[in-house]
C-alpha atoms as a PDB file:
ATOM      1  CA  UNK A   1       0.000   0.000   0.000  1.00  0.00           C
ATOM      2  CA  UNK A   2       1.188   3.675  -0.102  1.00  0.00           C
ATOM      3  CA  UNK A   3       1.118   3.888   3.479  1.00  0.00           C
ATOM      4  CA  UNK A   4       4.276   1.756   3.705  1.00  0.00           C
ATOM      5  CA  UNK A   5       2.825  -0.779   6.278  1.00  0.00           C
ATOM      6  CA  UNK A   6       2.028  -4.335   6.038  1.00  0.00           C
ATOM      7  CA  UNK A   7      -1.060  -4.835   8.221  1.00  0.00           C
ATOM      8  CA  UNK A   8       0.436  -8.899   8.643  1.00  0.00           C
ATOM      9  CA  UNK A   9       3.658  -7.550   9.452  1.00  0.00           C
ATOM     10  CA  UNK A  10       5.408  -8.747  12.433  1.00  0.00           C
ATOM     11  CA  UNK A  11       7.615  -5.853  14.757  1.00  0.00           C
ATOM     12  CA  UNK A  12      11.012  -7.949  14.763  1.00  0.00           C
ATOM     13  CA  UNK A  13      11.875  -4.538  17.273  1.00  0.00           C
ATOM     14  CA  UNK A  14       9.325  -4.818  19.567  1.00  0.00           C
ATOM     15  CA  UNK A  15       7.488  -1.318  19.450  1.00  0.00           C
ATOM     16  CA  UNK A  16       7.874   0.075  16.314  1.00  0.00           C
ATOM     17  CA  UNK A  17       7.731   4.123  16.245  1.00  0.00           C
ATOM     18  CA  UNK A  18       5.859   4.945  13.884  1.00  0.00           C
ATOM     19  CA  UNK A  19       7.442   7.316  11.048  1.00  0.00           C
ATOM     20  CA  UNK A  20       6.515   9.775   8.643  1.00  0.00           C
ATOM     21  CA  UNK A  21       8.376  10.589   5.343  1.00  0.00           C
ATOM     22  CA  UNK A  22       8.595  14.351   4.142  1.00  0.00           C
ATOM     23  CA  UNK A  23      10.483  15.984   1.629  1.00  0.00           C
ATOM     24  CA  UNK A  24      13.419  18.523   2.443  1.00  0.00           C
ATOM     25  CA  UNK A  25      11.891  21.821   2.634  1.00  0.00           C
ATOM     26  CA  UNK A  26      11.535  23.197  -0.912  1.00  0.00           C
ATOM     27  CA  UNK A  27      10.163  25.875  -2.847  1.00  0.00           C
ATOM     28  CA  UNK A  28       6.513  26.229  -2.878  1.00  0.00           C
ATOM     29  CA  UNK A  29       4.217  27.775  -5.781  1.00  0.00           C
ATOM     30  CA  UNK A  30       3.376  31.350  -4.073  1.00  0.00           C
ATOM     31  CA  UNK A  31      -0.789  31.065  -4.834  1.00  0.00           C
ATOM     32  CA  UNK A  32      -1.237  27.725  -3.962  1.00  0.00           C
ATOM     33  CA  UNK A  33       0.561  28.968  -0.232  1.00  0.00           C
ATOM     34  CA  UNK A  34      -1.720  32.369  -0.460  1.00  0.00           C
ATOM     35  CA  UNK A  35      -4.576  29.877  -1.506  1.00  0.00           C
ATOM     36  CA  UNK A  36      -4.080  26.714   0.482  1.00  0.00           C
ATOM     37  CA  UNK A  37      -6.315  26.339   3.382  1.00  0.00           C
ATOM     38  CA  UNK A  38      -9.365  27.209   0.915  1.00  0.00           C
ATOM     39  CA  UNK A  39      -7.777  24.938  -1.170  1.00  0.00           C
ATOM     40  CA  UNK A  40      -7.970  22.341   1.327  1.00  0.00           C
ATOM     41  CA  UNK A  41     -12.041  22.658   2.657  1.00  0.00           C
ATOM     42  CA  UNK A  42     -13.253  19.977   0.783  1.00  0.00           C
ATOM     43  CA  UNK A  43     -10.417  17.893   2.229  1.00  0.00           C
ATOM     44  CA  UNK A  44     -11.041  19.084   6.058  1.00  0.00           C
ATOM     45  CA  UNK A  45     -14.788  17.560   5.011  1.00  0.00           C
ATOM     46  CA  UNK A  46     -13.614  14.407   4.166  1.00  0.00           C
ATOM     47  CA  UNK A  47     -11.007  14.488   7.104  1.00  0.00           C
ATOM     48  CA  UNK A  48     -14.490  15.001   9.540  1.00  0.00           C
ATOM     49  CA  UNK A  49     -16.263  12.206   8.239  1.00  0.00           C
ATOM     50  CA  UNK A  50     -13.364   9.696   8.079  1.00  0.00           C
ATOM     51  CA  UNK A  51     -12.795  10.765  11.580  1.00  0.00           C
ATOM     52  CA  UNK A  52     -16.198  10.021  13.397  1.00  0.00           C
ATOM     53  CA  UNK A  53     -16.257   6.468  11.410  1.00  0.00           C
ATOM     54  CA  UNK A  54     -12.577   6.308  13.170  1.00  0.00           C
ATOM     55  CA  UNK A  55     -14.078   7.063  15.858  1.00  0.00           C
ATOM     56  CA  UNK A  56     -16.196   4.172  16.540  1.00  0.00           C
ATOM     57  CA  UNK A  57     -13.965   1.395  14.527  1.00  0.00           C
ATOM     58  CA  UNK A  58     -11.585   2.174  17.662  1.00  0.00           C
ATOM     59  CA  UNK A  59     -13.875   1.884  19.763  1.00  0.00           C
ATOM     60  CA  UNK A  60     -14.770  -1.772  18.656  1.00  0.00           C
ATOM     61  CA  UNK A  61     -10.747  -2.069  18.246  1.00  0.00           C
ATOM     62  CA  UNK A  62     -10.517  -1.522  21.536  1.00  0.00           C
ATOM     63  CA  UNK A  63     -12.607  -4.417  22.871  1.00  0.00           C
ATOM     64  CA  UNK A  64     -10.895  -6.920  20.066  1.00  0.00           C
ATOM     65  CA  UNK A  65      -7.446  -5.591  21.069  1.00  0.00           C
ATOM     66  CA  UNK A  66      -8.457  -6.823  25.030  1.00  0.00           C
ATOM     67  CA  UNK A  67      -9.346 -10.376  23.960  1.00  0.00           C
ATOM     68  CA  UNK A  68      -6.658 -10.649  20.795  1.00  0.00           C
ATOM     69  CA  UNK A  69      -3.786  -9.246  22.495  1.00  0.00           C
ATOM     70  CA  UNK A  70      -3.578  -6.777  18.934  1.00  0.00           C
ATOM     71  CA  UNK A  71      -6.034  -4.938  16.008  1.00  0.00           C
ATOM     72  CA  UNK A  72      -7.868  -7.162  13.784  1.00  0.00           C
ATOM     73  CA  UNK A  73      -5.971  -7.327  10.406  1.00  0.00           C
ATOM     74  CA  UNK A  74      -9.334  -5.207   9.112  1.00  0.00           C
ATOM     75  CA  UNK A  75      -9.541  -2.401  11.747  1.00  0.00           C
ATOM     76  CA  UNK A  76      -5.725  -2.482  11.483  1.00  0.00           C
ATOM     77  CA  UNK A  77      -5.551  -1.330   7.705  1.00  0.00           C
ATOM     78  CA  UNK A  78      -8.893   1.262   8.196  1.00  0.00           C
ATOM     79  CA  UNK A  79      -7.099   3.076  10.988  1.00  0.00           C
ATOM     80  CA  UNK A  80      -4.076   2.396   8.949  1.00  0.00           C
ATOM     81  CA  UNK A  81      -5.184   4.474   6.023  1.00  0.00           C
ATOM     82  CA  UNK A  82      -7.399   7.155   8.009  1.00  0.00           C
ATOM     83  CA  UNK A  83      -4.323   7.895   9.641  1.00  0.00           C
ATOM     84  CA  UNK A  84      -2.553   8.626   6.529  1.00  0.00           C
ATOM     85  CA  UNK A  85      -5.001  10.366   4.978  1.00  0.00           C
ATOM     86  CA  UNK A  86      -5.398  12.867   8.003  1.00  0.00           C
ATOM     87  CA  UNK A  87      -1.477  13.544   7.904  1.00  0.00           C
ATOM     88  CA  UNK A  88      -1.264  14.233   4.377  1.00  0.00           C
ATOM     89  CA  UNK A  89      -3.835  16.663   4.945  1.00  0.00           C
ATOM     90  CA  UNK A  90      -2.149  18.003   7.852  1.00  0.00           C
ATOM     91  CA  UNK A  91       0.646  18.112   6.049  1.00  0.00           C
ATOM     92  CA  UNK A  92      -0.460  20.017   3.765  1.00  0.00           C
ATOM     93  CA  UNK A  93      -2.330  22.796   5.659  1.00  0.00           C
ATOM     94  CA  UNK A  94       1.085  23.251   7.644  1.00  0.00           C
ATOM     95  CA  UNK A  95       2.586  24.245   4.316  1.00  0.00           C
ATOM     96  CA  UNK A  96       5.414  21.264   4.234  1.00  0.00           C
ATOM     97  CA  UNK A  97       4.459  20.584   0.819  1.00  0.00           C
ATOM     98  CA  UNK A  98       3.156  21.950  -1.974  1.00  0.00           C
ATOM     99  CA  UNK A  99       1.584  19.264  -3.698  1.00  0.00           C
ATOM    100  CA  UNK A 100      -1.928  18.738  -3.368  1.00  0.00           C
ATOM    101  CA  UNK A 101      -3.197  15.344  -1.192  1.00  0.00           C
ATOM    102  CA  UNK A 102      -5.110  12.688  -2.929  1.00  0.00           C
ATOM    103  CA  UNK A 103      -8.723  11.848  -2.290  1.00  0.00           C
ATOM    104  CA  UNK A 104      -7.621   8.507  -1.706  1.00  0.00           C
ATOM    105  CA  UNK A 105      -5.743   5.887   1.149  1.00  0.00           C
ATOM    106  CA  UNK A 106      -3.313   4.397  -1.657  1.00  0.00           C
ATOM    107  CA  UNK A 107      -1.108   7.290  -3.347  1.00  0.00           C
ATOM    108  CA  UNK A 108       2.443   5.394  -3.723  1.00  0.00           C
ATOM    109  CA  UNK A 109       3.280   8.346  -5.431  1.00  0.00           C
ATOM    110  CA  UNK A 110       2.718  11.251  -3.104  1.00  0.00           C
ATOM    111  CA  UNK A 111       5.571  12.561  -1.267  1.00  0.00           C
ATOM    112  CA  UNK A 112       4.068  12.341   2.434  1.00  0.00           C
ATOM    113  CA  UNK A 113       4.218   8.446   3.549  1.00  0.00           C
ATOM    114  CA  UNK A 114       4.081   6.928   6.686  1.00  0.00           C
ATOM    115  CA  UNK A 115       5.492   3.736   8.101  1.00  0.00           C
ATOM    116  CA  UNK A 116       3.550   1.698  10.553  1.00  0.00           C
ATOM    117  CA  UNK A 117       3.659  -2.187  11.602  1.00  0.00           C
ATOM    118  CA  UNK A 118       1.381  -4.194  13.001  1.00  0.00           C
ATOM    119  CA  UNK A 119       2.821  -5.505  16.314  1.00  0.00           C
ATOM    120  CA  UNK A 120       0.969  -7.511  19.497  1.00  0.00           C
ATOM    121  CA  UNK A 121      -0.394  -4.779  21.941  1.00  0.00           C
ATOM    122  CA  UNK A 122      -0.174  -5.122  25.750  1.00  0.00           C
ATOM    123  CA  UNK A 123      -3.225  -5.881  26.925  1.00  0.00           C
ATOM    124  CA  UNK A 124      -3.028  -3.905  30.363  1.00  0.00           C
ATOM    125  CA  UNK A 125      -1.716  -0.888  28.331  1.00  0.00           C
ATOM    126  CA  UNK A 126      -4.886  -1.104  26.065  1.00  0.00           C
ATOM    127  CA  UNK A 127      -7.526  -1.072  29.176  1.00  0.00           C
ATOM    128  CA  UNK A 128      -6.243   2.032  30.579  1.00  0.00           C
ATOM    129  CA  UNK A 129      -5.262   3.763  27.198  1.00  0.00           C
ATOM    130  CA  UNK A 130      -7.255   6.738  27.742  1.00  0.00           C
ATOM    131  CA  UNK A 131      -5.389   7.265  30.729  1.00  0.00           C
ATOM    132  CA  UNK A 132      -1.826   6.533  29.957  1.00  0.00           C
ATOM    133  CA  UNK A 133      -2.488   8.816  26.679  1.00  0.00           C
ATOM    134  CA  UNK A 134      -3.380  12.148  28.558  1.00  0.00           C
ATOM    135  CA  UNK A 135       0.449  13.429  29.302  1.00  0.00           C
ATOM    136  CA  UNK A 136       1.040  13.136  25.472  1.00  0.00           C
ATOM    137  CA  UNK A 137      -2.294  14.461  24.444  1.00  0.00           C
ATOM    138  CA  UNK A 138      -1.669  17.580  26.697  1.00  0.00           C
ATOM    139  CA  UNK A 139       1.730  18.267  24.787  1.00  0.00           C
ATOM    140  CA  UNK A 140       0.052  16.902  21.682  1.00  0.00           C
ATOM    141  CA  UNK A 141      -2.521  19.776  22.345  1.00  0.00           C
ATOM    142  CA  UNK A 142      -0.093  22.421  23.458  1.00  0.00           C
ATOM    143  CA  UNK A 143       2.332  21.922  20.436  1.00  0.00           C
ATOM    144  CA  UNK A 144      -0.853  21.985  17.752  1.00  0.00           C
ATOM    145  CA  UNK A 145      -2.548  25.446  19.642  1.00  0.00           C
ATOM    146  CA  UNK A 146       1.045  27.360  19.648  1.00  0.00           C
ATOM    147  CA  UNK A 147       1.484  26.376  16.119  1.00  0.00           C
ATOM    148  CA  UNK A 148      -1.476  27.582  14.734  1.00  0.00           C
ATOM    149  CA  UNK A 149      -1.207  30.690  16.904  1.00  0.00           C
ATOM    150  CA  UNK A 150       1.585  31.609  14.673  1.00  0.00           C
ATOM    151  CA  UNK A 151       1.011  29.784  11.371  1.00  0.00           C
ATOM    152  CA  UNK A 152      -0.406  32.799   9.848  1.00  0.00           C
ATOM    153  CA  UNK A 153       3.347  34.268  10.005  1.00  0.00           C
ATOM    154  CA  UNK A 154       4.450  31.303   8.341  1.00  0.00           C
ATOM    155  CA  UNK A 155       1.660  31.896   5.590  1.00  0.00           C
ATOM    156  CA  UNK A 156       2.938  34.892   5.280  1.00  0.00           C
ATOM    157  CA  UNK A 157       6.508  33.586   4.767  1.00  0.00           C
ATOM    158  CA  UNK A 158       5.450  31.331   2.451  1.00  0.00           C
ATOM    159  CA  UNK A 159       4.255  33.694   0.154  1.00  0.00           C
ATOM    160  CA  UNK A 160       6.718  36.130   0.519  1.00  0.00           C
ATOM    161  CA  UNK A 161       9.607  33.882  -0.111  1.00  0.00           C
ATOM    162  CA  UNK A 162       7.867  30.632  -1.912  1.00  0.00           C
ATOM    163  CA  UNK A 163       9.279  28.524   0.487  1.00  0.00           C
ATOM    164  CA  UNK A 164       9.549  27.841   4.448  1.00  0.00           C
ATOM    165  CA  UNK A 165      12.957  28.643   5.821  1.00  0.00           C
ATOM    166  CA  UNK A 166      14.678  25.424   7.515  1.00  0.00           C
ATOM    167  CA  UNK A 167      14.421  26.011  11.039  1.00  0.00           C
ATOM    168  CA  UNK A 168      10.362  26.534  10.439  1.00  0.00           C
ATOM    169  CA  UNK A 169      10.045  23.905   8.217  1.00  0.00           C
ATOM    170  CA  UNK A 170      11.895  21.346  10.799  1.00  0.00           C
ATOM    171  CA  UNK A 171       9.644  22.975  13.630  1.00  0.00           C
ATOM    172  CA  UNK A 172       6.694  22.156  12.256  1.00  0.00           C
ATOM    173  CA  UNK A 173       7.426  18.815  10.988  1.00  0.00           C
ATOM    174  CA  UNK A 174       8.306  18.007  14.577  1.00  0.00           C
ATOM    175  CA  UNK A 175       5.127  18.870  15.478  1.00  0.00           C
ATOM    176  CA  UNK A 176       3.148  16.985  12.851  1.00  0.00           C
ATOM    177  CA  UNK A 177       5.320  14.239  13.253  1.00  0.00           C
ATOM    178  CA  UNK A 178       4.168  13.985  17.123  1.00  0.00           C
ATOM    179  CA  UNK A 179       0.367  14.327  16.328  1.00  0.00           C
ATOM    180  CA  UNK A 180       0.852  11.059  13.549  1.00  0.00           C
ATOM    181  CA  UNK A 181       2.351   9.242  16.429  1.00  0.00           C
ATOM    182  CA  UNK A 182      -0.093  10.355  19.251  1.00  0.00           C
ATOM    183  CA  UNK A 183      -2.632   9.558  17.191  1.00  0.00           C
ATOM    184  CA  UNK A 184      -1.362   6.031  16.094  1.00  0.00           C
ATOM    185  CA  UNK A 185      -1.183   5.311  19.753  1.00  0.00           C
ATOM    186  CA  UNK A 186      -4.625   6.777  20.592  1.00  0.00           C
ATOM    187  CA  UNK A 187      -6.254   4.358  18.190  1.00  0.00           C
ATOM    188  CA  UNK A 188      -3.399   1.694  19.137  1.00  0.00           C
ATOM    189  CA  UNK A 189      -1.840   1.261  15.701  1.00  0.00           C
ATOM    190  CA  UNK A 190       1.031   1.398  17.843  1.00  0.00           C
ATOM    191  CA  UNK A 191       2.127   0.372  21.272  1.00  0.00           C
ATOM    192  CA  UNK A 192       4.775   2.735  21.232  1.00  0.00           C
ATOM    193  CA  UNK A 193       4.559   5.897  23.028  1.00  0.00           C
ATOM    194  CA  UNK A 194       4.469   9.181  20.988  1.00  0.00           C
ATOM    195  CA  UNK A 195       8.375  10.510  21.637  1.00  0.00           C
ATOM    196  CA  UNK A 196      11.420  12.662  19.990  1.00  0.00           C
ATOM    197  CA  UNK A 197       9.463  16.004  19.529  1.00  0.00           C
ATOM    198  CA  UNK A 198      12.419  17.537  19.351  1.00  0.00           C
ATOM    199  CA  UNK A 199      14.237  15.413  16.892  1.00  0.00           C
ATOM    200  CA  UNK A 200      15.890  12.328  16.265  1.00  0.00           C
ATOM    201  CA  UNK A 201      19.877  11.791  16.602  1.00  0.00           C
ATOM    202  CA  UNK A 202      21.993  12.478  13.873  1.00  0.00           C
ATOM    203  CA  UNK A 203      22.498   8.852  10.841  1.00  0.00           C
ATOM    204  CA  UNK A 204      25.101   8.255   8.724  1.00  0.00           C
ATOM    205  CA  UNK A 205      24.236   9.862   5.310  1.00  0.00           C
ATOM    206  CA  UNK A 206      23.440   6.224   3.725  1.00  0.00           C
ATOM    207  CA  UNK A 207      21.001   5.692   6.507  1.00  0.00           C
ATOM    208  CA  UNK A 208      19.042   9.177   5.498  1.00  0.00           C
ATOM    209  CA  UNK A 209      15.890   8.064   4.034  1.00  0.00           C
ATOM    210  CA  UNK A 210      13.809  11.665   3.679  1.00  0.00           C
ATOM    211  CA  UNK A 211      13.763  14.786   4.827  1.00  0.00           C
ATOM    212  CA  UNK A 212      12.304  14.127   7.802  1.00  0.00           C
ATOM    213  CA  UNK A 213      13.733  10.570   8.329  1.00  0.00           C
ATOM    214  CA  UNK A 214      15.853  11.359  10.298  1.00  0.00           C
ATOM    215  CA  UNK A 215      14.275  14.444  11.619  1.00  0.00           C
ATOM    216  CA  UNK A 216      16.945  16.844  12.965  1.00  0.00           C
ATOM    217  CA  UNK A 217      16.394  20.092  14.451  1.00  0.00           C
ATOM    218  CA  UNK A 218      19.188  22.837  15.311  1.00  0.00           C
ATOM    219  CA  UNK A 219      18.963  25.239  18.105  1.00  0.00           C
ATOM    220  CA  UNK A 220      16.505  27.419  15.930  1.00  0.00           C
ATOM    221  CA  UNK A 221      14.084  24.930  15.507  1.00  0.00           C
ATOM    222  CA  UNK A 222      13.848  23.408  19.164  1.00  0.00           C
ATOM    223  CA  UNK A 223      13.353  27.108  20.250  1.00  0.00           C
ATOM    224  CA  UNK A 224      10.215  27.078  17.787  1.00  0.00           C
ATOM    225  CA  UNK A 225       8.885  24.106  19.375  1.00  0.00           C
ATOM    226  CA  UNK A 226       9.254  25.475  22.843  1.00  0.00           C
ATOM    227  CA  UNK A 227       7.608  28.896  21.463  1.00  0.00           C
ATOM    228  CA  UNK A 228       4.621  26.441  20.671  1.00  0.00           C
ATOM    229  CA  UNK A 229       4.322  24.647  23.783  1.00  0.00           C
ATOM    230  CA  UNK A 230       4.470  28.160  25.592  1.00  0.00           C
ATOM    231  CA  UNK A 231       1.968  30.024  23.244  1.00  0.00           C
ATOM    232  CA  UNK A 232      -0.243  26.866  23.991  1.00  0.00           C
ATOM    233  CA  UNK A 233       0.177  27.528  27.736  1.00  0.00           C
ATOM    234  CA  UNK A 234      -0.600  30.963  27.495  1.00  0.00           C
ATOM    235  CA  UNK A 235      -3.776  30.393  25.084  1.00  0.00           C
ATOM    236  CA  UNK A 236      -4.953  27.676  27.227  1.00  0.00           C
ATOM    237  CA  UNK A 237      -4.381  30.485  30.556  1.00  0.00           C
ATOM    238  CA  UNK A 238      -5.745  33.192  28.357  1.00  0.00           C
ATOM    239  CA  UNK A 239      -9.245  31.005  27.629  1.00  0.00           C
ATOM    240  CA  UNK A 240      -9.749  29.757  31.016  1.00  0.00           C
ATOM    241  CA  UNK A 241      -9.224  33.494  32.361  1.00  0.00           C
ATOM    242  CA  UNK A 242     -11.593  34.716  29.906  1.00  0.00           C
ATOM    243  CA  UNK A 243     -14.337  31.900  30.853  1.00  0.00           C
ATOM    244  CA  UNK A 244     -13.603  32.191  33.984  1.00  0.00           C
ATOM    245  CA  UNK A 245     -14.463  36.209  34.176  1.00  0.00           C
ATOM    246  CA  UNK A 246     -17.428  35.526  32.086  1.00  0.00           C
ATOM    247  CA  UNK A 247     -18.535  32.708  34.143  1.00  0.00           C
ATOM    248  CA  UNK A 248     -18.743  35.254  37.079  1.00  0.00           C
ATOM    249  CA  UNK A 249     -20.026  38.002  35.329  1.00  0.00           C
ATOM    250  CA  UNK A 250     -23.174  35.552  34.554  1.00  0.00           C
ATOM    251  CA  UNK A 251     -23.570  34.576  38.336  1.00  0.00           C
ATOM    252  CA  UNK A 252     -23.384  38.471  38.952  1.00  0.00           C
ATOM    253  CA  UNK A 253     -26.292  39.415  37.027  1.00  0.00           C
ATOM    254  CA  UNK A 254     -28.146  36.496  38.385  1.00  0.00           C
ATOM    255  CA  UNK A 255     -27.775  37.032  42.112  1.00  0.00           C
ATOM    256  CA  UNK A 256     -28.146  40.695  41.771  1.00  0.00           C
ATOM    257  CA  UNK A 257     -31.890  40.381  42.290  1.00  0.00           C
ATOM    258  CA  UNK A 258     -31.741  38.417  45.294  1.00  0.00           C
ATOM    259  CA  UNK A 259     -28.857  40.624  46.093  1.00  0.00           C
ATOM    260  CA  UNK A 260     -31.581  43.777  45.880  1.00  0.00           C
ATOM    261  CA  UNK A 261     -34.596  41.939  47.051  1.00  0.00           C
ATOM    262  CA  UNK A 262     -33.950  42.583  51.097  1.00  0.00           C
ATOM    263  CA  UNK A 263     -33.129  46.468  50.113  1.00  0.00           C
ATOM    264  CA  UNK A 264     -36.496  46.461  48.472  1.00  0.00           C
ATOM    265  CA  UNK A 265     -38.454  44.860  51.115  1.00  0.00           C
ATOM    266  CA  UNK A 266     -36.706  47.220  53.871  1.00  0.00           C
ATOM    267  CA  UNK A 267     -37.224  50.376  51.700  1.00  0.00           C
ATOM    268  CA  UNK A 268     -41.634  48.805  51.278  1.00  0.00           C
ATOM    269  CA  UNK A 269     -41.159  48.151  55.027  1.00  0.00           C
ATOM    270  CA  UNK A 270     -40.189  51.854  56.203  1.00  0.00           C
ATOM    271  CA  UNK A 271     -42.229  53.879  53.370  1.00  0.00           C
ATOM    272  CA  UNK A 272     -45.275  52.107  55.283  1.00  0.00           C
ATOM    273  CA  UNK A 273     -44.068  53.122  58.771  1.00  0.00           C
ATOM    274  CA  UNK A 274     -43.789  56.486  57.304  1.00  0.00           C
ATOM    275  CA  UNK A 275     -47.171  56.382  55.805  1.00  0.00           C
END
């Protein structure tokens, strides 16, 4: 398939970390950046729907997974393909590449792969999944929010220069690359625990198999990553203040009536004593 996984496959590693495949940054056509998240709607559609029917094939995963020890070879290969279909996609949208994703799982031919393999699954790490995933999903979270708090620079960028300079490019790969892996092991494609946000150690050049594969950030690009977990901190602050204040400006307006009512009976009271 174009996804690069064998759903029959056998880990001879143990946990297998899931990777993704990007070209090296390169130039980008200027109107398709100026134009691309419009360009994408009808793929953010298709993105929704796949995800709900994601949704509940995990869910029945997740009992199968209990009793089998691992995904049935079926659910395997759905999840499988949704999840490559949703990276390409966000891929795309984070202006990696330029080229346009397919409406469809199997494109051998498009530039943004991923590599997954089918491996047995810990039973005890399946029950409490929702739990052990919440540390990643909060960095998962905080990474995606600071990113998109400043991806309109990067838009900008884009256009002005046709292409995304290396430290932002390797950034924001990072990033992507951690939400394909969080999301592999929130649906348990994976028992391997999302890791190496900021980067993967240095290969020998033989070994190098993509831009991203080995993924290696300088000092420029970890700093970007940081900036996103911190701009996700402070949105996240920033929301809860603002609900927070509006929560109590609600609970203002509705006790000020019982707050008057006593004042209004003891003002009736004495204008009838003066009476």
């Amino acid at each position: 398939m174009a996804t690069g996984w064998d759903p029959r496959a056998a880990s001879e590693a143990g946990e297998w970390l899931p990777v993704l495949d990007i070209p090296a940054a390169a130039r980008q056509r200027r109107w398709t950046v100026l134009l691309r998240w419009l360009l994408l709607l009808p793929q953010f559609v298709v993105v929704c729907l796949l995800s709900v029917a994601a949704f509940f094939v995990t869910i029945a995963g997740w009992f199968a997974a209990l009793f089998l020890g691992r995904l049935p070879d079926a659910v395997f290969s759905f999840l499988g393909s949704v999840l490559v279909y949703r990276t390409r996609v966000g891929v795309s949208s984070m202006l990696l590449v330029d080229r346009y994703p397919p409406f469809s799982f199997s494109a051998p031919d498009h530039p943004v792969q991923i590599e997954l393999r089918a491996t047995p699954l810990n039973r005890l790490a399946v029950l409490f999944r929702l739990i052990l995933m919440i540390p990643a999903a909060i960095i998962n979270n905080l990474a995606q929010a600071g990113w998109f708090a400043i991806g309109w620079i990067f838009w900008l960028i884009g256009i002005v220069l046709g292409r995304l300079p290396a430290p932002v490019f390797a950034a924001t790969a990072a990033v992507a690359r951690y939400q394909m892996r969080f999301t592999a092991y929130a649906t348990m494609l994976t028992p391997a625990y999302p890791k190496r946000l900021f980067g993967d150690e240095p290969v020998p050049q033989e070994a190098v198999r993509s831009g991203t594969r080995p993924l290696l950030l300088d000092t420029t690009a970890k700093v970007l990553v940081v900036l996103f977990l911190l701009l996700g901190v402070c949105g996240h602050i920033v929301s809860g203040v603002v609900d927070y204040g509006d929560d109590d400006e609600m609970n203002d307006d509705r006790m000020a009536p019982a707050a008057l009512t006593p004042r209004v009976q003891s003002c009736a009271i004495g204008s009838a004593r003066c009476s």
